[in-house]
Protein backbone atom coordinates (compact mmCIF):
# COMPACT_ATOMS: atom_id res chain seq x y z
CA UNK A 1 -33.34 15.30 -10.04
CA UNK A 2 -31.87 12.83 -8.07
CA UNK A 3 -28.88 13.16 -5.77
CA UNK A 4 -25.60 11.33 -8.25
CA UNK A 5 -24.12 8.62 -5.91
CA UNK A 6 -20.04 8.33 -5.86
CA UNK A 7 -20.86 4.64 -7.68
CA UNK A 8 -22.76 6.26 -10.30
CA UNK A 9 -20.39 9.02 -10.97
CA UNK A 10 -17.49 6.65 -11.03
CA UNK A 11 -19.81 3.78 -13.21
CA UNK A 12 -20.30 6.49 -15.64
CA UNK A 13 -16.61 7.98 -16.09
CA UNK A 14 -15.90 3.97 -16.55
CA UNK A 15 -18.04 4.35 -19.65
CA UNK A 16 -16.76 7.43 -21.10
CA UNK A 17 -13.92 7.63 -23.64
CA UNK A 18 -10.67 9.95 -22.52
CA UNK A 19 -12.39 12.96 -25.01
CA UNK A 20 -15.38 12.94 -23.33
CA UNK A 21 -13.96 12.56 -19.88
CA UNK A 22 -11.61 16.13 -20.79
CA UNK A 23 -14.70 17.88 -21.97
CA UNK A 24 -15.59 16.97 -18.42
CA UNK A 25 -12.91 18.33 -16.51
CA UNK A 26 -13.13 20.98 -18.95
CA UNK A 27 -17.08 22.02 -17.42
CA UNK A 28 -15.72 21.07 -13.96
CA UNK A 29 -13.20 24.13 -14.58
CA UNK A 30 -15.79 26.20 -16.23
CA UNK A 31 -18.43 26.08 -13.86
CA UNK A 32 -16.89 25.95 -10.02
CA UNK A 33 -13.72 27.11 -11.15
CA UNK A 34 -11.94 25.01 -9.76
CA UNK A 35 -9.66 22.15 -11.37
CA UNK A 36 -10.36 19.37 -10.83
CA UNK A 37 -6.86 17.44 -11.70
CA UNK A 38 -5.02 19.69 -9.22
CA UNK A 39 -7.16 18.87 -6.33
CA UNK A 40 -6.51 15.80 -6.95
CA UNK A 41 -3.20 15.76 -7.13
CA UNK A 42 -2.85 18.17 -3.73
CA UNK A 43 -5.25 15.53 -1.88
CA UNK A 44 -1.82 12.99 -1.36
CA UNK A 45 0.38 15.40 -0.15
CA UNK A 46 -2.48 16.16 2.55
CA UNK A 47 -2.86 12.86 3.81
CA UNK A 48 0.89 12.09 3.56
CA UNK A 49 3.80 11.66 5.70
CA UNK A 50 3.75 15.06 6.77
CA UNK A 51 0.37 15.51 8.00
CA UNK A 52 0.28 12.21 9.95
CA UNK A 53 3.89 12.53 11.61
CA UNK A 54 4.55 8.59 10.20
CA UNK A 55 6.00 7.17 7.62
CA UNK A 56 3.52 6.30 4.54
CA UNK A 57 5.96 3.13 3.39
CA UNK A 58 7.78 0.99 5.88
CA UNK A 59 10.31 -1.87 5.71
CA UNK A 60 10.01 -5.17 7.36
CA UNK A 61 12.80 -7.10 7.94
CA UNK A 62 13.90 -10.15 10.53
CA UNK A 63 16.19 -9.50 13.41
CA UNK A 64 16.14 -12.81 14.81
CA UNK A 65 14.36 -15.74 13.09
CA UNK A 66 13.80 -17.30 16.91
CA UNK A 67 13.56 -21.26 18.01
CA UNK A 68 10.68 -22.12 15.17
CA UNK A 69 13.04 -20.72 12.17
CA UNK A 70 11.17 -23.23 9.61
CA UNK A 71 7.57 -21.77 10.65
CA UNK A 72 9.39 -18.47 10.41
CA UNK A 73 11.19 -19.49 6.43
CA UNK A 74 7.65 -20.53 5.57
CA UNK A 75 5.96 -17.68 6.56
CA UNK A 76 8.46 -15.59 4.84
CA UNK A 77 8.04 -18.13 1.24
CA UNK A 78 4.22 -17.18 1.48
CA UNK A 79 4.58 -13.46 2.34
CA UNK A 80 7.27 -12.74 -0.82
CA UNK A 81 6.29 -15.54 -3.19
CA UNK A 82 10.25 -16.30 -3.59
CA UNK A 83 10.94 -20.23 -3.16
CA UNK A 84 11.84 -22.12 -0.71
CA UNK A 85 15.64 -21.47 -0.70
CA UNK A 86 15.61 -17.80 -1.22
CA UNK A 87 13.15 -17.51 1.69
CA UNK A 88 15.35 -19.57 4.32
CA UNK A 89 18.24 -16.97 2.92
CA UNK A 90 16.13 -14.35 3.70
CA UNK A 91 15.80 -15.67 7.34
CA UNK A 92 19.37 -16.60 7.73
CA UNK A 93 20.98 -13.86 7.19
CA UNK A 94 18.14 -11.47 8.98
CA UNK A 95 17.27 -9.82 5.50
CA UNK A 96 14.64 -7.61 4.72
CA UNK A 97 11.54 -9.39 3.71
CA UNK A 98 9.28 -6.32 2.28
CA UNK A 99 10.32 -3.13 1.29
CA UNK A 100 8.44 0.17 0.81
CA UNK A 101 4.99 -0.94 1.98
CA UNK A 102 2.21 0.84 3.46
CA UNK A 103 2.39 0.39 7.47
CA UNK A 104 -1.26 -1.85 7.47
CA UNK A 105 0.22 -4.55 5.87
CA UNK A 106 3.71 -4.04 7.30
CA UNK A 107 1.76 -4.68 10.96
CA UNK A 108 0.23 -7.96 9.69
CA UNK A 109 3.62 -9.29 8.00
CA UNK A 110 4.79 -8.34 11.85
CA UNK A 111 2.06 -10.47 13.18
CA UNK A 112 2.51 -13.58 11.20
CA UNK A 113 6.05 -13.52 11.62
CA UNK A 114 6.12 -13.11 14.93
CA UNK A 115 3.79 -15.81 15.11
CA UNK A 116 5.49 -17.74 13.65
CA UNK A 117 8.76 -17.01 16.46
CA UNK A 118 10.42 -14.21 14.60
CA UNK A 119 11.44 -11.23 16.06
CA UNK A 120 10.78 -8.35 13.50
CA UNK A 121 12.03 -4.61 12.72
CA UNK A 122 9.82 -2.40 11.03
CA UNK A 123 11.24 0.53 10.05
C-alpha cells in the first residue's frame, strides 16, 4: 500500500460528511489510543506565547506620523481599509492602526509605515 500523503488525507476528510469523519476519530481512539481532538487542541498551547518567550498577537500603532504624514495616512487607508478621513485621524492623533495581530504581519505594517516616514510602536 502506498504511503497516504498529508494532501490526500486532508482531500479525503474534505469529502467526508461530519458522521463519517467521528467514526474516524472514533478508530483513531480505538486503535493508537490516543485522541485525536485533544492533541490537537494541546498542539497551540505548545507553540504559544509561552514556549517562544513572545507575544503571539501584537499591536501596531503610530508614535509619530514624521515629515511625509500623507504617504504615512495613505499607507494607513490601505493597511485598515477605513477611508480616507478615519485614516488621517488615525495618524493625527498617533492611534493604533492594528490590533491583536500575529507579529509577521505586525513587522511588515512596521515596514511600510516606516517607509512611508512613520515612526511605529509595536507592542
Amino acid at each position: 500500500m502506498a504511503k497516504l500523503t498529508k494532501e490526500d488525507f486532508i482531500s479525503s476528510l474534505k469529502e467526508m460528511n461530519l458522521l463519517e469523519i467521528k467514526e474516524l476519530v472514533d478508530a483513531m481512539k480505538e486503535e493508537f489510543g490516543v485522541d485525536p481532538s485533544a492533541v490537537a487542541a494541546a498542539a497551540p498551547v505548545a507553540g504559544g506565547e509561552a514556549a517562544s518567550g513572545e507575544p503571539s498577537a501584537v499591536t501596531v500603532s503610530i508614535a509619530e506620523p514624521g515629515a511625509g504624514k500623507v504617504a504615512v495616512i495613505k499607507v494607513v487607508k490601505e493597511i485598515t481599509g477605513l477611508g480616507l478621513k478615519e485614516a488621517k485621524d488615525i495618524v493625527d492623533q498617533n492611534g493604533v492602526v492594528k490590533e491583536n495581530i500575529p507579529v509577521d504581519e505586525a513587522n511588515e505594517i512596521k515596514a511600510k509605515l516606516e517607509e512611508a516616514g512613520a515612526t511605529v510602536e509595536v507592542k
